[in-house]
C-alpha atoms as a PDB file:
ATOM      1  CA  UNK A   1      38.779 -18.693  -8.838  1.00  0.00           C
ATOM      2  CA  UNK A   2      35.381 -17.058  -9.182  1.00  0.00           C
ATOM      3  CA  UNK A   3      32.611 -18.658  -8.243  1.00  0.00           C
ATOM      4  CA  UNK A   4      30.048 -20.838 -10.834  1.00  0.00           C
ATOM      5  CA  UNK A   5      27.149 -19.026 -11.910  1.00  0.00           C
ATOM      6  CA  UNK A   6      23.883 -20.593  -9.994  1.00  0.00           C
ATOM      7  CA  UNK A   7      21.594 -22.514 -12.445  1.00  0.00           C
ATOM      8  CA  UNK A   8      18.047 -21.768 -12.299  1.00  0.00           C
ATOM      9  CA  UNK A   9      14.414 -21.568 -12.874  1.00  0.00           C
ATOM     10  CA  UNK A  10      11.684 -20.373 -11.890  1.00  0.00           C
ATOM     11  CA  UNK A  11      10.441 -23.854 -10.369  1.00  0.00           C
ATOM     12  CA  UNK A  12      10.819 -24.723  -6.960  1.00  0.00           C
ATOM     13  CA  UNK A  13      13.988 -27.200  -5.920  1.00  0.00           C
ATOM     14  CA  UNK A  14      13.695 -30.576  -7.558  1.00  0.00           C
ATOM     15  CA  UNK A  15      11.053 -32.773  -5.067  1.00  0.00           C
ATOM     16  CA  UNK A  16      13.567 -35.896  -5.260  1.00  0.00           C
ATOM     17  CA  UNK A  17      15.311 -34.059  -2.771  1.00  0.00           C
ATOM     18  CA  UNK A  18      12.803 -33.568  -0.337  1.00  0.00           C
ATOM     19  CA  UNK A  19      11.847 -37.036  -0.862  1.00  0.00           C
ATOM     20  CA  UNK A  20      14.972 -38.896  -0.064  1.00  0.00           C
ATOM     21  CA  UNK A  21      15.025 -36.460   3.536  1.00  0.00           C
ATOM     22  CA  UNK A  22      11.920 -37.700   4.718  1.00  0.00           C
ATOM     23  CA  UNK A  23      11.500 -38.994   8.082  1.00  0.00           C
ATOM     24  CA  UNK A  24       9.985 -42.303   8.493  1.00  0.00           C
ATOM     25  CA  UNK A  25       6.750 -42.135  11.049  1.00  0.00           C
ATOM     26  CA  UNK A  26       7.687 -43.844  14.388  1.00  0.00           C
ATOM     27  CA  UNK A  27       5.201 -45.012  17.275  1.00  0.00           C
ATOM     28  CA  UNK A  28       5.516 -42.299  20.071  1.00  0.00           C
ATOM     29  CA  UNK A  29       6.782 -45.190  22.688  1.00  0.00           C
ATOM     30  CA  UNK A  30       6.768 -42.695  26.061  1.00  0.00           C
ATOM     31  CA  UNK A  31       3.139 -41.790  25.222  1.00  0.00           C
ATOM     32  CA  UNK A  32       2.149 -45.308  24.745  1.00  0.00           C
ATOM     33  CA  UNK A  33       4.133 -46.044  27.836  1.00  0.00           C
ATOM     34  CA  UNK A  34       2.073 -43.344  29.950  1.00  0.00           C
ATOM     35  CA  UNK A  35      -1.236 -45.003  28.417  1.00  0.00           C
ATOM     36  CA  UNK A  36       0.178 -48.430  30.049  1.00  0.00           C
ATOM     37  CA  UNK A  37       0.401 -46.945  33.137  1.00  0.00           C
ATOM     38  CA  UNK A  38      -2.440 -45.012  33.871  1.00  0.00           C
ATOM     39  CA  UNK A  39      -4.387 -48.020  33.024  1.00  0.00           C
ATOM     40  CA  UNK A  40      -2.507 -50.447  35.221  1.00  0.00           C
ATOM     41  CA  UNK A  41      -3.310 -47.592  38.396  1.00  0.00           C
ATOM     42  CA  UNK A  42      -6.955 -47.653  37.108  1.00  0.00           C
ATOM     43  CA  UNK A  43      -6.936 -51.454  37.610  1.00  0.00           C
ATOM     44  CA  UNK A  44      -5.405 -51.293  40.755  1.00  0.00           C
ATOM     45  CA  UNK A  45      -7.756 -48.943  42.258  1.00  0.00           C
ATOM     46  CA  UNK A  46     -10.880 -50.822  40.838  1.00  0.00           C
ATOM     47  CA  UNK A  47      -9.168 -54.068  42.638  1.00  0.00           C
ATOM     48  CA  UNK A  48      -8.876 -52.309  45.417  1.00  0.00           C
ATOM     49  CA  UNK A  49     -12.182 -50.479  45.683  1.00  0.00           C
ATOM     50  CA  UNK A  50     -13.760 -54.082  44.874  1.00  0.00           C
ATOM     51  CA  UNK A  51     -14.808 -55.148  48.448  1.00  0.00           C
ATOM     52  CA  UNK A  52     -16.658 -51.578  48.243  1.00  0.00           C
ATOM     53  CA  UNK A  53     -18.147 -50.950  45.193  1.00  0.00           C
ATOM     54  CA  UNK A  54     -18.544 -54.536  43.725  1.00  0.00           C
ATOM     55  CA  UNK A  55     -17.732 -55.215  40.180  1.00  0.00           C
ATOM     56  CA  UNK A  56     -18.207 -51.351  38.874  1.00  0.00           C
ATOM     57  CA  UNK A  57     -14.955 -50.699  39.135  1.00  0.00           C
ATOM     58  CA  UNK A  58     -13.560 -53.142  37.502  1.00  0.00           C
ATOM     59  CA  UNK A  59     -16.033 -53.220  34.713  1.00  0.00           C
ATOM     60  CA  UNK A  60     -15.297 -49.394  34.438  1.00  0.00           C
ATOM     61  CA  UNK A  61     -11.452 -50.571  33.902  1.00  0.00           C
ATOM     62  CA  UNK A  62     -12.208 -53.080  31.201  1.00  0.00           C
ATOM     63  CA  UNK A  63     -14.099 -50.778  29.288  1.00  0.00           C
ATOM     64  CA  UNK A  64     -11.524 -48.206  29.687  1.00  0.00           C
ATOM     65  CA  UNK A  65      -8.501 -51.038  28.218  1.00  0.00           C
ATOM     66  CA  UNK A  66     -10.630 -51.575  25.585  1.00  0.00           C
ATOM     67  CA  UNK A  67     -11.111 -47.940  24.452  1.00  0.00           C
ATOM     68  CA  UNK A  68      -7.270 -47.666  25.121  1.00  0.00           C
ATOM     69  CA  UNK A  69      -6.100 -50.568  22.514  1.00  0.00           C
ATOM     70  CA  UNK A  70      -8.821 -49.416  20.162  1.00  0.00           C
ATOM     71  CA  UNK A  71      -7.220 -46.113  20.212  1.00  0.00           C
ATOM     72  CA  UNK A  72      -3.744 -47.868  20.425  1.00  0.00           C
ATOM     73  CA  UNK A  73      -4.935 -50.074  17.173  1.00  0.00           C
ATOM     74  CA  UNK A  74      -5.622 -46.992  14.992  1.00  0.00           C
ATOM     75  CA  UNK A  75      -2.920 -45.377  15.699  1.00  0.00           C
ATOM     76  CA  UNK A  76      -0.396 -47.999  15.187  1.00  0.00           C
ATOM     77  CA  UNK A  77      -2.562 -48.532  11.625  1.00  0.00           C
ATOM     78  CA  UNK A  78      -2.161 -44.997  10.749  1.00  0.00           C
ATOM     79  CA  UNK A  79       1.673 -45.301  11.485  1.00  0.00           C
ATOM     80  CA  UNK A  80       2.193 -48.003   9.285  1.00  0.00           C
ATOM     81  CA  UNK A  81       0.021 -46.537   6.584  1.00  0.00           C
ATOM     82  CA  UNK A  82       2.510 -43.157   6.807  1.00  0.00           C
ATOM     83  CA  UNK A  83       5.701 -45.523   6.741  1.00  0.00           C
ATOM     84  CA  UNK A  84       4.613 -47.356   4.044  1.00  0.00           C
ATOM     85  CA  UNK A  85       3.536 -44.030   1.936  1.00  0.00           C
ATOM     86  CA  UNK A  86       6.728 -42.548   2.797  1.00  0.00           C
ATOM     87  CA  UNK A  87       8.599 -45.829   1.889  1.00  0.00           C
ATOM     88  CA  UNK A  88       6.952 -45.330  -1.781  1.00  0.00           C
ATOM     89  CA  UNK A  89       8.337 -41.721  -1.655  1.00  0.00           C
ATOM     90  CA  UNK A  90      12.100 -42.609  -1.243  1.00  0.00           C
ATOM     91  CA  UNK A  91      11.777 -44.095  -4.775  1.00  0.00           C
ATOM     92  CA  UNK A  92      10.623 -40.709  -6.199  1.00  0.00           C
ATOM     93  CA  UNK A  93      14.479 -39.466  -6.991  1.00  0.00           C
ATOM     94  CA  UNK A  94      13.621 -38.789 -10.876  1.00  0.00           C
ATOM     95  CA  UNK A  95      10.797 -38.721 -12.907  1.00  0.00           C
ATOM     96  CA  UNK A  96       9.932 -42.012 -13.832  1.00  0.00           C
ATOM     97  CA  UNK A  97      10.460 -42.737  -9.960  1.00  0.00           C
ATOM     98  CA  UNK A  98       7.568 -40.063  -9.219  1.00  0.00           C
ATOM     99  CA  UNK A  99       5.451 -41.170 -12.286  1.00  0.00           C
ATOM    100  CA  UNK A 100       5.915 -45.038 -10.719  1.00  0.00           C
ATOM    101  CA  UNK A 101       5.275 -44.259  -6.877  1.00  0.00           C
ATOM    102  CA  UNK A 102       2.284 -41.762  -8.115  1.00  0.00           C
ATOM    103  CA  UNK A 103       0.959 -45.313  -9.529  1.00  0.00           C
ATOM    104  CA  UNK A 104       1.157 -46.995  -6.541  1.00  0.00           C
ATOM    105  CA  UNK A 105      -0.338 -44.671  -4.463  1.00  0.00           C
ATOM    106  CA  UNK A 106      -3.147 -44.322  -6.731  1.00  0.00           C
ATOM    107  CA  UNK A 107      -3.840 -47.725  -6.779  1.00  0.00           C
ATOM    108  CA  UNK A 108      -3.665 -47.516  -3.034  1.00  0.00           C
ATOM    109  CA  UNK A 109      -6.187 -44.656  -2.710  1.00  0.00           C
ATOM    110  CA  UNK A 110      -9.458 -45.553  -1.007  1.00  0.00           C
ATOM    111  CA  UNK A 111     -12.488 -44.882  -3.222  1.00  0.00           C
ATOM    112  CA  UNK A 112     -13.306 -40.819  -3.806  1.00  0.00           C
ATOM    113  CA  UNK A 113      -9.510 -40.119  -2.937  1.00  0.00           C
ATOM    114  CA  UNK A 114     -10.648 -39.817   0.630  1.00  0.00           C
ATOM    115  CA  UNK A 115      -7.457 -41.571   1.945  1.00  0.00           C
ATOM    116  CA  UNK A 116      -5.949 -37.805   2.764  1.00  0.00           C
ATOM    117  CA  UNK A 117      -2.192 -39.257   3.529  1.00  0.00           C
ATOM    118  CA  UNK A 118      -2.797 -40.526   0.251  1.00  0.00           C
ATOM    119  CA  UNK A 119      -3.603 -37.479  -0.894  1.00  0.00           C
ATOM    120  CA  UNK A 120      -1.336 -35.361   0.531  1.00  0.00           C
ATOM    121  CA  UNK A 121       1.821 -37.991  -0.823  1.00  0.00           C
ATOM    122  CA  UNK A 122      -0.001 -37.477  -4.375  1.00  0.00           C
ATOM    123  CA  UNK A 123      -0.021 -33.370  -4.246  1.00  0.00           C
ATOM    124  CA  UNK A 124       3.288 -33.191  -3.194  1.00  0.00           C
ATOM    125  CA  UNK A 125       4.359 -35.442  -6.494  1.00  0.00           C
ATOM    126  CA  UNK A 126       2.641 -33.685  -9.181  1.00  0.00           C
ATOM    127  CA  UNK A 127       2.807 -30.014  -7.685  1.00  0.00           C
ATOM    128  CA  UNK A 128       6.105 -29.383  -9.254  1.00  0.00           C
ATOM    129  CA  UNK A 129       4.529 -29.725 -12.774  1.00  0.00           C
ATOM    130  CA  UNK A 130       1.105 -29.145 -12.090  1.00  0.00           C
ATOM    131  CA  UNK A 131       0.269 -26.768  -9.216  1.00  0.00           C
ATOM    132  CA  UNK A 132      -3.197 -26.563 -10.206  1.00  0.00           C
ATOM    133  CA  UNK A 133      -3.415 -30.362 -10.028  1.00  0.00           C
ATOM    134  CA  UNK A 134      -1.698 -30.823  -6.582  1.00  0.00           C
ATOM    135  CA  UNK A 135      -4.582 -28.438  -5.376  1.00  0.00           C
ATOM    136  CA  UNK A 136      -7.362 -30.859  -7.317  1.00  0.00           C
ATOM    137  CA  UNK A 137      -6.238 -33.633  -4.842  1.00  0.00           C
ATOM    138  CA  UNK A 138      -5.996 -31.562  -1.772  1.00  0.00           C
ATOM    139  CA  UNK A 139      -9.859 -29.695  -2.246  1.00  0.00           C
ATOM    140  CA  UNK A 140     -10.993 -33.188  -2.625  1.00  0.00           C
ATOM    141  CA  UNK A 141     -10.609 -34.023   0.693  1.00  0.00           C
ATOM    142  CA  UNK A 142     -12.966 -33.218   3.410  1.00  0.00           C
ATOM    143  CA  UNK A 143     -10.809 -32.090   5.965  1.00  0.00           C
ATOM    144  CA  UNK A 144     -12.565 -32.351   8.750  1.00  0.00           C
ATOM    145  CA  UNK A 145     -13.411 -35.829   8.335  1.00  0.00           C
ATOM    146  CA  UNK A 146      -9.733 -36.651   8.271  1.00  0.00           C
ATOM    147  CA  UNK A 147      -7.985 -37.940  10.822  1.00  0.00           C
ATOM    148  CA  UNK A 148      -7.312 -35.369  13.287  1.00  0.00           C
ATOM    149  CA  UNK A 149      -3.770 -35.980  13.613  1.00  0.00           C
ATOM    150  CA  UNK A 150      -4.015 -35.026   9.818  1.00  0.00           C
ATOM    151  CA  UNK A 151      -5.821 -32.585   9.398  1.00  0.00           C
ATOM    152  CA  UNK A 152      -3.799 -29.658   9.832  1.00  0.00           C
ATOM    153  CA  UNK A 153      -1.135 -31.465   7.182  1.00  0.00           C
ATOM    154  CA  UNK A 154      -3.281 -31.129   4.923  1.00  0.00           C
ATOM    155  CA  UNK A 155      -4.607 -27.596   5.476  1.00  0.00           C
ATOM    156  CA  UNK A 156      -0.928 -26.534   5.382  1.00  0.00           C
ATOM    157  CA  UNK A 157       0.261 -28.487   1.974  1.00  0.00           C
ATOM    158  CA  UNK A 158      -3.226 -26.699   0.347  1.00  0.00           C
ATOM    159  CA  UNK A 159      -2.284 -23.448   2.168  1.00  0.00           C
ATOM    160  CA  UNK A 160       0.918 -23.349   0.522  1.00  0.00           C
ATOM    161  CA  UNK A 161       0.477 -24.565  -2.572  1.00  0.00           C
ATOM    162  CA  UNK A 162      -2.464 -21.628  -2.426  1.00  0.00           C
ATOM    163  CA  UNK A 163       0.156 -19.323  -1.952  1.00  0.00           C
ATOM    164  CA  UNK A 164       2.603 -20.328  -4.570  1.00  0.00           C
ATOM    165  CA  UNK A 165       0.159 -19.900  -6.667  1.00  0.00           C
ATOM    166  CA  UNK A 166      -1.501 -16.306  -5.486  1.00  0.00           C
ATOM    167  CA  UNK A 167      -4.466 -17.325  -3.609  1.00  0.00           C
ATOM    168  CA  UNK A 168      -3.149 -15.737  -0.248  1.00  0.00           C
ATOM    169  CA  UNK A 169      -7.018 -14.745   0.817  1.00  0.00           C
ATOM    170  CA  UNK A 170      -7.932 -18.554   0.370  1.00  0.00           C
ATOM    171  CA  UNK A 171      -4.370 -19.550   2.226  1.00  0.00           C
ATOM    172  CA  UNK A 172      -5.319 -17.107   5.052  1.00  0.00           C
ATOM    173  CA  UNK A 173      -8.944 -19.217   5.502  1.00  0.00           C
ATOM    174  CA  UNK A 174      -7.237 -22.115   6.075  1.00  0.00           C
ATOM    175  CA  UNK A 175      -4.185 -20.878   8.179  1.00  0.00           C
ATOM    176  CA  UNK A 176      -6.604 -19.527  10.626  1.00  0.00           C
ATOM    177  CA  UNK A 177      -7.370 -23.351  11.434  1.00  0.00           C
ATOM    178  CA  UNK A 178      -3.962 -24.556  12.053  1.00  0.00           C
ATOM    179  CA  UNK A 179      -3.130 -25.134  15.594  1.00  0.00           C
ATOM    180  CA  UNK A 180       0.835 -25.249  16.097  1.00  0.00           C
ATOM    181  CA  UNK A 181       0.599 -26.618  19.061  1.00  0.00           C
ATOM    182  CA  UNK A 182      -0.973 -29.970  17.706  1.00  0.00           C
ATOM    183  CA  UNK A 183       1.552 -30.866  15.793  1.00  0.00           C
ATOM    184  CA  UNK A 184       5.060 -32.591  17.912  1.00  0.00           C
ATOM    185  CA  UNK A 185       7.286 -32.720  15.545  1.00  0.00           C
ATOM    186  CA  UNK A 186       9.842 -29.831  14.863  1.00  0.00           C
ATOM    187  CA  UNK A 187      10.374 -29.666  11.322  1.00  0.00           C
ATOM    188  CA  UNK A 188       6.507 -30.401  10.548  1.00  0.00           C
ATOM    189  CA  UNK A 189       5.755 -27.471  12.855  1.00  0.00           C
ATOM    190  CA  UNK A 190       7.926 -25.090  11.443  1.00  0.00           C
ATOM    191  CA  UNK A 191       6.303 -26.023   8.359  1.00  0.00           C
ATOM    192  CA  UNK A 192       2.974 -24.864   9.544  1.00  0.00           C
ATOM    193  CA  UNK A 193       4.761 -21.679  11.004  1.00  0.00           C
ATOM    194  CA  UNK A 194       5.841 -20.647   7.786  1.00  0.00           C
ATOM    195  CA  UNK A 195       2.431 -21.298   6.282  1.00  0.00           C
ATOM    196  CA  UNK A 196       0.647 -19.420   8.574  1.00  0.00           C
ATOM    197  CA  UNK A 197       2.779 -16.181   8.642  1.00  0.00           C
ATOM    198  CA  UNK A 198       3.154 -15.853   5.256  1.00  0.00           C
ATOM    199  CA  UNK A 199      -0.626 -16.416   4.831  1.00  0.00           C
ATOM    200  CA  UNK A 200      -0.837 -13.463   7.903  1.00  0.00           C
ATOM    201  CA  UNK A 201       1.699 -11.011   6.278  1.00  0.00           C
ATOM    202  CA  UNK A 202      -0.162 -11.382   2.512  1.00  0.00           C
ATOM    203  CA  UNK A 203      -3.346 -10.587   4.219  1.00  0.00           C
ATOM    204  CA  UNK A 204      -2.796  -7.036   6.349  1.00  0.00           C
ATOM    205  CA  UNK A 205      -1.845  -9.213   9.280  1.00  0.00           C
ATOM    206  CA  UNK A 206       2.173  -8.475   9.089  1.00  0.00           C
ATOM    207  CA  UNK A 207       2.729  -7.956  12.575  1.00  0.00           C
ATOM    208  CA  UNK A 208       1.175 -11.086  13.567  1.00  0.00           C
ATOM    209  CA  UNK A 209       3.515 -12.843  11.494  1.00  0.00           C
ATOM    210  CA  UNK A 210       6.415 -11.129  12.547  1.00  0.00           C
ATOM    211  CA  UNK A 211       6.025 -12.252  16.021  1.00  0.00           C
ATOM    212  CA  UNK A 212       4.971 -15.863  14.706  1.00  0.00           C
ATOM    213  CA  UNK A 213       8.355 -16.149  12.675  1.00  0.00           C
ATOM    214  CA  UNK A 214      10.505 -14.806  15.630  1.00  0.00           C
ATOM    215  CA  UNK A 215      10.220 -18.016  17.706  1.00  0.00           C
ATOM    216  CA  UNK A 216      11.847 -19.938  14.738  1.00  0.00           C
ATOM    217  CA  UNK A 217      15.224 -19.648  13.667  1.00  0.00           C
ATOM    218  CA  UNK A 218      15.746 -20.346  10.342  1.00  0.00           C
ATOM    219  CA  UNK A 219      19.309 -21.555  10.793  1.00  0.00           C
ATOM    220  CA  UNK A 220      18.329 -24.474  12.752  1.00  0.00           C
ATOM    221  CA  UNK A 221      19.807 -27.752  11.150  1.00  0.00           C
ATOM    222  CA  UNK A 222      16.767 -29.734  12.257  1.00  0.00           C
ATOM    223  CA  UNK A 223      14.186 -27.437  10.091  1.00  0.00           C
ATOM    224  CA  UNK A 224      16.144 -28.778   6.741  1.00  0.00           C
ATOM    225  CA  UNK A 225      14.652 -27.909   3.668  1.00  0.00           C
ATOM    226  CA  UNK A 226      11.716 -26.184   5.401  1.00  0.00           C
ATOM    227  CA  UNK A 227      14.152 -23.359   6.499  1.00  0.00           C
ATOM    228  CA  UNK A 228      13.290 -21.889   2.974  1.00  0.00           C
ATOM    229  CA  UNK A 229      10.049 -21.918   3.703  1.00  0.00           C
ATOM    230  CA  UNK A 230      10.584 -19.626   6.996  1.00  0.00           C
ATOM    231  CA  UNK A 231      12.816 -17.203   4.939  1.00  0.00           C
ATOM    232  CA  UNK A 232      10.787 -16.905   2.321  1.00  0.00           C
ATOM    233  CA  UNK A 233       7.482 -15.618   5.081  1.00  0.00           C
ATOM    234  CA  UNK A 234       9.843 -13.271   6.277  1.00  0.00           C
ATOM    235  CA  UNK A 235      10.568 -11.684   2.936  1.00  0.00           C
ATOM    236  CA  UNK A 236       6.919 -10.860   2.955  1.00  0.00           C
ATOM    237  CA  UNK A 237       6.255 -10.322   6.729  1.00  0.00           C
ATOM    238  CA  UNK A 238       9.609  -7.679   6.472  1.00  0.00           C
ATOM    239  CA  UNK A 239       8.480  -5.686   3.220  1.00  0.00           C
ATOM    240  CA  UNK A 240       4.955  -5.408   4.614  1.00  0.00           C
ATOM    241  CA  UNK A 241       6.199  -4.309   7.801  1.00  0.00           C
ATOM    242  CA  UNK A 242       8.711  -1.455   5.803  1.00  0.00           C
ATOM    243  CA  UNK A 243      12.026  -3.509   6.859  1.00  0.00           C
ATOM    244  CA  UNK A 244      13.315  -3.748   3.970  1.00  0.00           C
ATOM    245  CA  UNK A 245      16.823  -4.283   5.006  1.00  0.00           C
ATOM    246  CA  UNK A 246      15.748  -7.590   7.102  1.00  0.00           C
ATOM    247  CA  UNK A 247      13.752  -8.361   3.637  1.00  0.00           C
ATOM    248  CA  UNK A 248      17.083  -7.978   1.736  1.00  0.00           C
ATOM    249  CA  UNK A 249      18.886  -9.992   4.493  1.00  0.00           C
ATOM    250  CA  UNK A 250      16.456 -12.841   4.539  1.00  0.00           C
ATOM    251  CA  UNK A 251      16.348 -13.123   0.364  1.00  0.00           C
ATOM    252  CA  UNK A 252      20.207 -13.467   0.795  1.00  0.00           C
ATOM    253  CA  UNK A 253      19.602 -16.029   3.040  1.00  0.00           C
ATOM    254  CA  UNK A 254      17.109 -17.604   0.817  1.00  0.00           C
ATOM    255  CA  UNK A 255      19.712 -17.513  -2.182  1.00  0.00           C
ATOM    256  CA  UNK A 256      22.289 -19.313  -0.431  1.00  0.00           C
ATOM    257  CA  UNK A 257      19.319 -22.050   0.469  1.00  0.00           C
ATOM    258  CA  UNK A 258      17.304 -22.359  -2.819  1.00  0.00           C
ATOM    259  CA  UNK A 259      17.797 -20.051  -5.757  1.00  0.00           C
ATOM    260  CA  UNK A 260      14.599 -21.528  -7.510  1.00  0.00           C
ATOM    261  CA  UNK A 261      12.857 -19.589  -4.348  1.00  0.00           C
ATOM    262  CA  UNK A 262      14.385 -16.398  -5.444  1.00  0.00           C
ATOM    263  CA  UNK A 263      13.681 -16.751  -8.643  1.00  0.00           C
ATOM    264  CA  UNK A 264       9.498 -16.763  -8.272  1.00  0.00           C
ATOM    265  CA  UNK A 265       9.756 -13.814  -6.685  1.00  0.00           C
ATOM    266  CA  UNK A 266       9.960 -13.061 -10.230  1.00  0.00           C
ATOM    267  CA  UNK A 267       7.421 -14.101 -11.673  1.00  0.00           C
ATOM    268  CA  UNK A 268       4.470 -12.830 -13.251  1.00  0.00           C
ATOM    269  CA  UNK A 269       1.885 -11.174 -10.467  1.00  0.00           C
ATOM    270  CA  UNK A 270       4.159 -10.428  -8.145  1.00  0.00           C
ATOM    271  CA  UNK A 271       4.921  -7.378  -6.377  1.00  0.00           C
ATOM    272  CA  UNK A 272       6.915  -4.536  -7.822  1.00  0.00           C
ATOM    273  CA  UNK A 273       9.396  -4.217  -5.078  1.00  0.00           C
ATOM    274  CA  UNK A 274       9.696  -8.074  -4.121  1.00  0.00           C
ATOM    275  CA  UNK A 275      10.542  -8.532  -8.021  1.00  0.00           C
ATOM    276  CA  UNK A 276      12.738  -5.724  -8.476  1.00  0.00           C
ATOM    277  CA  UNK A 277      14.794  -7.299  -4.814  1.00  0.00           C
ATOM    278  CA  UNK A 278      14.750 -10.610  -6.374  1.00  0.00           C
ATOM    279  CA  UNK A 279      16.995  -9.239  -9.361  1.00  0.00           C
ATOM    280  CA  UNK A 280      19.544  -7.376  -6.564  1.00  0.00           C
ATOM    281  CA  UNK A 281      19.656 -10.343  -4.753  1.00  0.00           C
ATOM    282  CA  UNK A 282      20.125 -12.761  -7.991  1.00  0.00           C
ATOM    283  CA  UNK A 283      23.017 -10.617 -10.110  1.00  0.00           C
ATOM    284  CA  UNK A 284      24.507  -9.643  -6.438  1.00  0.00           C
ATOM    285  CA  UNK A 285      24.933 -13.907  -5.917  1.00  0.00           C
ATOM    286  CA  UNK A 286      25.818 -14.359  -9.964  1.00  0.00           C
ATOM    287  CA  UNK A 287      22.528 -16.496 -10.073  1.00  0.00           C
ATOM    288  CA  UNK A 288      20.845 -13.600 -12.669  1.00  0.00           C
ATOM    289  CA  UNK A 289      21.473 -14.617 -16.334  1.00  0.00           C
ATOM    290  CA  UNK A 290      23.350 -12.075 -18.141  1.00  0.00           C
ATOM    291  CA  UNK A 291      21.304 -10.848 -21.606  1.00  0.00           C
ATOM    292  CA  UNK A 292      23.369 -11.751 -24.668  1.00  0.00           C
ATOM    293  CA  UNK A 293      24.703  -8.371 -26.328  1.00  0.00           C
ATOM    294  CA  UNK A 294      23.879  -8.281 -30.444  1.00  0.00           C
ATOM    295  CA  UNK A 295      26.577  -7.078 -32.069  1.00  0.00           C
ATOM    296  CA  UNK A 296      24.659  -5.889 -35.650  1.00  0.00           C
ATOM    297  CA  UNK A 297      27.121  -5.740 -38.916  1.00  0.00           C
ATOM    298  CA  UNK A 298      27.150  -3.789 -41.723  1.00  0.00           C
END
């Protein structure tokens, strides 16, 4: 039996399924382990050092543990901030879902939408219906007096929503301020990867990308829906680059992943070739609609 005939748009994949996959912010327990310990050495060696140096040392230890649990305070606050934003998420399976946890979060949202977790959870409601508007929220942070841990989420979510919408140039500004290495967590990095080489290949730096994109498999179970996001940098990085047969063979990829992704390489503004291997790639899966054939009377 032949296979059904893909449904879809020109949208991107339904967010209620990105929303029920994400991953609930945990405390980084080894770190916070390693913190424990360097400050019990510190203490020791001030006790130790006491009959020498007096008190110094262990007043140099006490300020030290109380840096350490103010940093250990904000961080377990921003934690439970992301867990609780994420919590709000899960409930976003439909629309009235998103239209009740984009509520919440508004009412939650510190004065001048400066909260930028906030923000970001807000953007990534409303960008399937309104692009433009997921932007809004994003410009209207001032990045860099985010949290640093944050930061570079948020250049990435306005980097690619920059690029869905063709503002590569603006995309490549903010890629160039992403540091991978920052960020711990696979599927979050990946994220950025794909961001940043797709920002590099729209922008006459295609090589760059190409190596970027090499160190990350696409395939890999723990990237999840973010794998899309890595296929769809190497369709550009490979047509700029003249490969078009690892273009083809990454938009095949990309079909079998997301149609919707295929798809807007269709739209309006995009380039000639990328549109015209869209259309292979959707009537070679049975994802293209067929036009109806008139049949005039006389």
């Amino acid at each position: 039996m032949a296979n059904a005939k893909k449904q879809i748009t020109a949208a991107p994949k339904d967010a209620s399924e990105a929303l029920e996959q994400i991953e609930q912010p945990k405390m980084n327990w080894k770190v916070l382990g390693l913190i424990g310990v360097a400050l019990a050495v510190v203490w020791v060696i001030a006790g130790i050092l006491q009959p020498s140096i007096g008190y110094v040392g262990l007043i140099v230890a006490a300020v030290l543990s109380v840096i350490a649990l103010g940093f250990l305070i904000w961080i377990w606050r921003l934690t439970r901030k992301s867990a609780d934003i994420a919590a709000i998420l899960k409930g976003a399976t439909d629309k009235e879902g998103r239209l009740a946890a984009l509520e919440q979060l508004r009412a939650r949202q510190s004065p001048g939408g400066k909260d930028a977790l906030n923000a970001i959870a807000q953007a990534q409601l409303v960008a399937q219906e309104e692009p433009a508007e997921a932007i809004r929220i994003l410009e209207g942070i001032e990045i860099n007096k985010a949290p640093a841990m944050v930061q570079d989420d948020v250049r990435a979510n306005l980097a690619m929503f920059y690029l869905m919408t063709g503002r590569a140039r603006d995309a490549r500004e903010l890629a160039n301020e992403i540091r991978l290495d920052r960020q711990p967590q696979a599927k979050a990095k990946a994220m950025y990867a794909a961001v940043v080489a797709e920002s590099l290949a729209r922008t006459g730096d295609a090589e760059e990308a190409r190596k970027l994109l090499e160190t990350y498999d696409p395939k890999d179970k723990e990237f999840g829906q973010v794998s899309g996001m890595l296929l769809r940098a190497q369709v550009y990085t490979y047509t700029a680059t003249k490969k078009r047969g690892r273009a083809r063979e990454a938009m095949d990829q990309l079909l079998e992943v997301d149609p919707n992704m295929v798809a807007a390489f269709m739209q309006k503004g995009t380039r000639p070739e990328l549109s015209r291997l869209a259309k292979q790639v959707l009537a070679s899966g049975g994802a293209l609609p067929k036009q109806k054939m008139r049949v005039r009377t006389r």
